[in-house]
C-alpha atoms as a PDB file:
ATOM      1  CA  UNK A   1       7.153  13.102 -19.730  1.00  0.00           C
ATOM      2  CA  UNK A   2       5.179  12.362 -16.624  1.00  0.00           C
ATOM      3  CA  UNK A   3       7.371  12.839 -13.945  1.00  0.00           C
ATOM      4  CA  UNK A   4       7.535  16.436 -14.769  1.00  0.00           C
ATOM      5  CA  UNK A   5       7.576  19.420 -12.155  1.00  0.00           C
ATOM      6  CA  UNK A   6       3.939  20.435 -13.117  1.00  0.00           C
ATOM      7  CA  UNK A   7       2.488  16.866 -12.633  1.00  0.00           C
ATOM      8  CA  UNK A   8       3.328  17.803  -9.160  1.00  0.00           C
ATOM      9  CA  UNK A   9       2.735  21.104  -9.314  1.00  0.00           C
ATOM     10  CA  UNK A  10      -1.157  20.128 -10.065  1.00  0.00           C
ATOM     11  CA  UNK A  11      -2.040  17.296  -7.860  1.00  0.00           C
ATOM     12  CA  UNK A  12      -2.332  14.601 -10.312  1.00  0.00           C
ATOM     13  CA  UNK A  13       0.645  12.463 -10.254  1.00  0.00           C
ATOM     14  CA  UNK A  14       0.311  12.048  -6.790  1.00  0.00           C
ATOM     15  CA  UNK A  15      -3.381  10.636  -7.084  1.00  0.00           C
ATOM     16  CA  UNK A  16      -1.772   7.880  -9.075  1.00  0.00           C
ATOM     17  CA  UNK A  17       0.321   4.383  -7.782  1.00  0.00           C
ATOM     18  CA  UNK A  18       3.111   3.487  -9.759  1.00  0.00           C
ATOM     19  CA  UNK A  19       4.329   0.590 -11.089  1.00  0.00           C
ATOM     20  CA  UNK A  20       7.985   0.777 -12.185  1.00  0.00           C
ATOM     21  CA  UNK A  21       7.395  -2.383 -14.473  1.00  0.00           C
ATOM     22  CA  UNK A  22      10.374  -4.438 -13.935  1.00  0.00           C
ATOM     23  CA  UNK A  23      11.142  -6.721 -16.093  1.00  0.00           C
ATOM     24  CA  UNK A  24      10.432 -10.130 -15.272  1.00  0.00           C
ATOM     25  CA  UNK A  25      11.271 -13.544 -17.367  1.00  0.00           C
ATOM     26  CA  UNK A  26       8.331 -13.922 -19.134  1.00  0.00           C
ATOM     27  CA  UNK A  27       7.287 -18.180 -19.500  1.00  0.00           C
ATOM     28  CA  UNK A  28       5.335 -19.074 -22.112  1.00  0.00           C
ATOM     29  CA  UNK A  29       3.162 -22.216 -21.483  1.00  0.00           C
ATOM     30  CA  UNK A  30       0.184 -23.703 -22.982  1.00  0.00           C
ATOM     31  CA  UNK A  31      -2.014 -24.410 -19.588  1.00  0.00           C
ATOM     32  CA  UNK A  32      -3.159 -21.238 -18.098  1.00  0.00           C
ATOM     33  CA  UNK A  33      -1.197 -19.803 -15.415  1.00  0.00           C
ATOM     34  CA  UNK A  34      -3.792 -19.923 -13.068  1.00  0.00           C
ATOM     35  CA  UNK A  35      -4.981 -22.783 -11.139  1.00  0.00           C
ATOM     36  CA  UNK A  36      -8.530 -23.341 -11.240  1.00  0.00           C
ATOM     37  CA  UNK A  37      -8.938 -23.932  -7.992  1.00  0.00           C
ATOM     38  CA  UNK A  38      -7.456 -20.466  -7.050  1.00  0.00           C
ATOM     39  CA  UNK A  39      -9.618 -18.890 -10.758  1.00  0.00           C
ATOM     40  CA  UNK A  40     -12.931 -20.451  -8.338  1.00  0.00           C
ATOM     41  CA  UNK A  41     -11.980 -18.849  -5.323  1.00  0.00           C
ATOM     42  CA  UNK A  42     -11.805 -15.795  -7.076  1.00  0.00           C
ATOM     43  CA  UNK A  43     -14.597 -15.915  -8.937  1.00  0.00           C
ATOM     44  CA  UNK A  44     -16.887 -16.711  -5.951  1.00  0.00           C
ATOM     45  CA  UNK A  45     -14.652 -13.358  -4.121  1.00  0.00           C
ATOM     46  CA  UNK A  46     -16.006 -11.418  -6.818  1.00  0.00           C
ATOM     47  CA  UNK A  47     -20.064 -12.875  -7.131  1.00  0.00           C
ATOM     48  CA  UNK A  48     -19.829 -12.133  -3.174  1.00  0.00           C
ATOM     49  CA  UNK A  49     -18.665  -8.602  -3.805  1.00  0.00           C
ATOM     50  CA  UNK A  50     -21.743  -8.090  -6.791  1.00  0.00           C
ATOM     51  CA  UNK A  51     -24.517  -9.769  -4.115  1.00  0.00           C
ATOM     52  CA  UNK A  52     -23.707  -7.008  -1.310  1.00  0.00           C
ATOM     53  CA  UNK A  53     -25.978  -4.555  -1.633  1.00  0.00           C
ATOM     54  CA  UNK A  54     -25.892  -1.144  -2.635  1.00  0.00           C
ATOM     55  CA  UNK A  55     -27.521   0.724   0.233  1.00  0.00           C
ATOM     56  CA  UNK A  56     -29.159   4.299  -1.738  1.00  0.00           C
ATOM     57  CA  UNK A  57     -30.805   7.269   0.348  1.00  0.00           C
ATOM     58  CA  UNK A  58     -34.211   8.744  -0.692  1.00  0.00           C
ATOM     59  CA  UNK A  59     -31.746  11.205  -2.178  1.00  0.00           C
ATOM     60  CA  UNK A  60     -30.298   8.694  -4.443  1.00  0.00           C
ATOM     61  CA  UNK A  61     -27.048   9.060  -2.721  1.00  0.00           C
ATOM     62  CA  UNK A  62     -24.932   5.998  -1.547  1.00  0.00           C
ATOM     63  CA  UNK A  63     -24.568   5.846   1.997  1.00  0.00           C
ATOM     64  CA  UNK A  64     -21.294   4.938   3.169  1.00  0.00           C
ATOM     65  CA  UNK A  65     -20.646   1.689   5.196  1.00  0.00           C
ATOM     66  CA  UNK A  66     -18.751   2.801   8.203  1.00  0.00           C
ATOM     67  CA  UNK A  67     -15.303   0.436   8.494  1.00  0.00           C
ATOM     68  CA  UNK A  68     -14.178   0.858  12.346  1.00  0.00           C
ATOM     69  CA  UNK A  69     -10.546   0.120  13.186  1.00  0.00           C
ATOM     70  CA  UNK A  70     -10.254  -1.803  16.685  1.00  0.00           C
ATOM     71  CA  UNK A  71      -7.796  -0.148  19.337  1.00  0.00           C
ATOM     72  CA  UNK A  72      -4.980  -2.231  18.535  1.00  0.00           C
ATOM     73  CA  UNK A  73      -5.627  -1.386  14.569  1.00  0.00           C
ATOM     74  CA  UNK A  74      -5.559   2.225  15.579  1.00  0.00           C
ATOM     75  CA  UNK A  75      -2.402   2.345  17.099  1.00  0.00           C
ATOM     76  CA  UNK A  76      -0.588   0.498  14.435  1.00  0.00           C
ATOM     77  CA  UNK A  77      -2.425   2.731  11.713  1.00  0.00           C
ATOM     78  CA  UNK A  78      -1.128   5.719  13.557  1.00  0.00           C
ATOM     79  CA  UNK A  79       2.189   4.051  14.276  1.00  0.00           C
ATOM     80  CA  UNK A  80       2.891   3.312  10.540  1.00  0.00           C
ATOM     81  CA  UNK A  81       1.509   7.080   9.440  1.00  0.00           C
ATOM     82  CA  UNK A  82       3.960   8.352  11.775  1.00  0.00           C
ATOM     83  CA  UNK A  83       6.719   6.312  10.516  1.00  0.00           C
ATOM     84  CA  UNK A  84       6.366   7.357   6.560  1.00  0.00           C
ATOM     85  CA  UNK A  85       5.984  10.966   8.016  1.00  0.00           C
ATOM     86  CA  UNK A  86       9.646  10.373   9.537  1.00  0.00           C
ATOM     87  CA  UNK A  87      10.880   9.309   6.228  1.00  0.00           C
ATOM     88  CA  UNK A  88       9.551  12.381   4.430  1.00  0.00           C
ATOM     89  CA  UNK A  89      12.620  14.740   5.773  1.00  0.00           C
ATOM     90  CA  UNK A  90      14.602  11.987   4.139  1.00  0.00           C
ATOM     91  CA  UNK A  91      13.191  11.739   0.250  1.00  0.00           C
ATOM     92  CA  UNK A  92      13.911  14.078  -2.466  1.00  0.00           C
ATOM     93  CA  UNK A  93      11.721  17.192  -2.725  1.00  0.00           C
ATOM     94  CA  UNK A  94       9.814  15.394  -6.038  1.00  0.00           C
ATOM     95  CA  UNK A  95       8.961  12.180  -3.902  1.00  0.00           C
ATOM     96  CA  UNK A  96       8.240  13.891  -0.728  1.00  0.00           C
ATOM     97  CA  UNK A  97       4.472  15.397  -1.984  1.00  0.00           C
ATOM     98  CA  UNK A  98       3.769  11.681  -2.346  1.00  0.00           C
ATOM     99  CA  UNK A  99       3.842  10.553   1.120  1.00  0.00           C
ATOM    100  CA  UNK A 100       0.516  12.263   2.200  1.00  0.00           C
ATOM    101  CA  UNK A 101      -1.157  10.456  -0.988  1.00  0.00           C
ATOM    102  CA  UNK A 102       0.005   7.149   0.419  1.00  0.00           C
ATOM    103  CA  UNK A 103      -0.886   8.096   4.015  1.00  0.00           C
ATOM    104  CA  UNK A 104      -4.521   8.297   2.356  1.00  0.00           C
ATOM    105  CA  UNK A 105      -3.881   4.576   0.799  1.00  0.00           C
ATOM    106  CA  UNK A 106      -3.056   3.217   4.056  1.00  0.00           C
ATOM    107  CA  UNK A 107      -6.667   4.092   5.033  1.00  0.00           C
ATOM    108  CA  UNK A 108      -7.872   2.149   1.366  1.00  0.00           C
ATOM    109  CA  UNK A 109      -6.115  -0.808   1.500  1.00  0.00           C
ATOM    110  CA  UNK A 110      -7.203  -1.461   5.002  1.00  0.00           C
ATOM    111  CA  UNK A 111     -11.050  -0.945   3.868  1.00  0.00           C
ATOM    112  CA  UNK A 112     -10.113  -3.583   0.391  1.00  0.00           C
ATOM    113  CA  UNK A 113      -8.232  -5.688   2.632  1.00  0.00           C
ATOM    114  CA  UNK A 114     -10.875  -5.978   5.392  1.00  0.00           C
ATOM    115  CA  UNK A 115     -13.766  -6.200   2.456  1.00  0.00           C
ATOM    116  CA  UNK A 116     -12.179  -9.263   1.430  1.00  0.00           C
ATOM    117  CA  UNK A 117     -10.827 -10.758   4.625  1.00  0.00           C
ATOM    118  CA  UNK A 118     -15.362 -10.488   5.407  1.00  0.00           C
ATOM    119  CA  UNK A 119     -16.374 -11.631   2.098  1.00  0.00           C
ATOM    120  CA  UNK A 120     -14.456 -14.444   2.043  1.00  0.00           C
ATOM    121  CA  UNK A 121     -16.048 -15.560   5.419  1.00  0.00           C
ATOM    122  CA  UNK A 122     -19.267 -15.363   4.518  1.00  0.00           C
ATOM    123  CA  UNK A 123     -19.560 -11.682   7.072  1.00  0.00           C
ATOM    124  CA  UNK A 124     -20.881  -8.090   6.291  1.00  0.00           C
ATOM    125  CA  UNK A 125     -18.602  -5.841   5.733  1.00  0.00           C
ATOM    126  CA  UNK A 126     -18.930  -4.081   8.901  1.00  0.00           C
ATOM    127  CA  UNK A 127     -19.701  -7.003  10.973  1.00  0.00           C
ATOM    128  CA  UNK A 128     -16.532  -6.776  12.824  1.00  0.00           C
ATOM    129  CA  UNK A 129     -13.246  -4.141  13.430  1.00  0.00           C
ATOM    130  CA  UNK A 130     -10.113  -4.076  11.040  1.00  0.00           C
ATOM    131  CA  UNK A 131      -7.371  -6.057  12.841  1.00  0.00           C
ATOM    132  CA  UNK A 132      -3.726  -4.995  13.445  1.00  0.00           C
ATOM    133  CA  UNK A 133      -2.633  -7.498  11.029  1.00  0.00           C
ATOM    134  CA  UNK A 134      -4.828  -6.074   8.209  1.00  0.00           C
ATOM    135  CA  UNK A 135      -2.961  -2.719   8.770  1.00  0.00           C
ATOM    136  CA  UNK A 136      -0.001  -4.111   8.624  1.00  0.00           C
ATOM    137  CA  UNK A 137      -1.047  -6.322   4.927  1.00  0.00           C
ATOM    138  CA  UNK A 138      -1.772  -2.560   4.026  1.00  0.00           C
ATOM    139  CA  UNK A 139       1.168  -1.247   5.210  1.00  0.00           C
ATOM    140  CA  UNK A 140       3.278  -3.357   3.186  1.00  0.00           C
ATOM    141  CA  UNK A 141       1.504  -2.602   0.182  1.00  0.00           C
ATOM    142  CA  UNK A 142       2.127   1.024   0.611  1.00  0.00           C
ATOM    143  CA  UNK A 143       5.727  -0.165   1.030  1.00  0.00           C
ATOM    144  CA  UNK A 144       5.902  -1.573  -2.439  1.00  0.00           C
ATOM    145  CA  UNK A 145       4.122   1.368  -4.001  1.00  0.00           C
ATOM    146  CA  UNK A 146       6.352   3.477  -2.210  1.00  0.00           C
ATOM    147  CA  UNK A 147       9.042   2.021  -3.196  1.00  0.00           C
ATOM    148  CA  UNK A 148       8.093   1.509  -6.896  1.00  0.00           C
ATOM    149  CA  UNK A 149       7.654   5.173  -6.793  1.00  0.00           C
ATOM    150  CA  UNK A 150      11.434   5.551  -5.934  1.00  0.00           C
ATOM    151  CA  UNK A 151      12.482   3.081  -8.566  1.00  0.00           C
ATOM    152  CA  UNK A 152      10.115   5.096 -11.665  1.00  0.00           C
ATOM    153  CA  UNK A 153      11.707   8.497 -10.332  1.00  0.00           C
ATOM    154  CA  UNK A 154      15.248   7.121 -10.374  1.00  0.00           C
ATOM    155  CA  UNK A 155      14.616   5.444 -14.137  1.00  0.00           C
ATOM    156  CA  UNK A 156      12.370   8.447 -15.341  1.00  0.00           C
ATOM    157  CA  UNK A 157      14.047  11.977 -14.036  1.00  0.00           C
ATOM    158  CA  UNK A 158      17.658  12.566 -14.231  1.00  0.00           C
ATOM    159  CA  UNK A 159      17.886  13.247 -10.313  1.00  0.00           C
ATOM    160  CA  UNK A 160      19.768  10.616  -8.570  1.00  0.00           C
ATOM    161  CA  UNK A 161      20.164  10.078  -4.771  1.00  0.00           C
ATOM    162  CA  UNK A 162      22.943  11.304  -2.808  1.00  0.00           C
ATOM    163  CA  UNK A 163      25.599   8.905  -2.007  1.00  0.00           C
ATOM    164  CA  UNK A 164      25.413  10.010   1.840  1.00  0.00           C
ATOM    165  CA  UNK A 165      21.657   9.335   1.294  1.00  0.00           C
ATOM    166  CA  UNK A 166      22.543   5.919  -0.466  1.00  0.00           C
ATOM    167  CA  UNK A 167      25.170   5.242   2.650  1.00  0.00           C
ATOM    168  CA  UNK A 168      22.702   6.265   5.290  1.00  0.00           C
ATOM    169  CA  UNK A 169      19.855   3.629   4.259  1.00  0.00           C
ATOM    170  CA  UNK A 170      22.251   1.155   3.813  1.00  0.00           C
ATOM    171  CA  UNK A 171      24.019   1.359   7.306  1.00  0.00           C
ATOM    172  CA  UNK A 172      20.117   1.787   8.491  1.00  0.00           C
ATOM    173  CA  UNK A 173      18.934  -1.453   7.107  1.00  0.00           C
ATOM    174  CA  UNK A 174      22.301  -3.565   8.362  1.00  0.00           C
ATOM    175  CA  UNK A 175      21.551  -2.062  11.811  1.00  0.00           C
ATOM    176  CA  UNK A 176      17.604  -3.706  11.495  1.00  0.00           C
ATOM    177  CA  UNK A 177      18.781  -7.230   9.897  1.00  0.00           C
ATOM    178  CA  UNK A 178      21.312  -7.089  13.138  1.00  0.00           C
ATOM    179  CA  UNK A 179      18.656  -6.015  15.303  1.00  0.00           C
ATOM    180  CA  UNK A 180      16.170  -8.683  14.210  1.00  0.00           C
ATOM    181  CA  UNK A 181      18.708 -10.974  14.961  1.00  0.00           C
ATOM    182  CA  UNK A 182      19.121  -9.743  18.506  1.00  0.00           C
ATOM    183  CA  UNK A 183      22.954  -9.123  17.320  1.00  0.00           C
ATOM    184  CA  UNK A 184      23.089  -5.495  18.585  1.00  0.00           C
ATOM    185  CA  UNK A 185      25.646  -5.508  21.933  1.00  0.00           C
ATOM    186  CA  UNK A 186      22.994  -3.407  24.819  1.00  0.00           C
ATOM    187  CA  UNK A 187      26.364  -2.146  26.093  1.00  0.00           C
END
């Protein structure tokens, strides 16, 4: 009942990641599944997060901490935007309104990413510049929501992909295994 035309039609499904909730083998154990070591490190991630301060104007409004993105960062934020504005031509109609939303999530998970990354060294937030490599932790992320979104559309609407669209992406994913293996002949 979600993935309706007017969920689109008024913004809010968009706004929203999705999780297609796949099913996973579920283990029941009596020890918790998480290690307490990795429960500390957490828990010390979080009681860092609660001690920065919350900077308030005479106003009483919350001034922004200003995250900078180094050159190299830029360049593979813009390279990545680019790319999932190339794909756009290539989704269905329904999924295609999506792709600006997750443009704007690219930009989040970088700031979450690099919040964390700084907080777990002990450094202000805006000590130093997001990295490439943050982008690109971000990046995937907004791969995997991406994708779930696919997955809930296929299992929620009755619209399935084209076959030549099915055919295209797989030929386009042998040729990039083959090309990360250096297998493609230059000539």
């Amino acid at each position: 009942e979600v993935f309706t035309d007017q969920g689109i039609n008024d913004g809010l499904l968009p706004r929203f990641l999705v999780y297609s909730g796949k099913d996973f083998p579920k283990k029941h154990q009596k020890e918790s599944c998480i290690d307490s070591k990795d429960l500390e490190a957490w828990n010390q991630l979080v009681s860092k997060a609660y001690s920065v301060p919350l900077n308030v104007s005479a106003d009483q409004e919350v001034e922004h901490t200003i995250i900078n993105l180094s050159d190299g960062a830029f360049d593979v934020y813009l390279q990545h935007i680019n790319s999932l504005e190339a794909i756009r031509p290539l989704l269905d109609p329904y999924i295609q309104t999506f792709v600006s939303k997750m443009n704007i999530y690219l930009g989040k998970f970088c700031a979450i990413i690099h919040s964390i990354e700084c907080l777990s060294k002990n450094q202000p937030v805006n000590s130093r510049e997001v990295t490439p490599e943050t982008v690109e932790k971000a990046y995937l992320l907004v791969r995997f929501f991406l994708g779930e979104l696919v997955d809930c559309f296929v299992k929620y609407t009755d619209k399935q992909a084209p076959q030549d669209e099915v055919r295209m992406v797989r030929i386009l994913k042998a040729l990039f295994e083959r090309l990360k293996a250096d297998r493609i002949p230059l000539a």
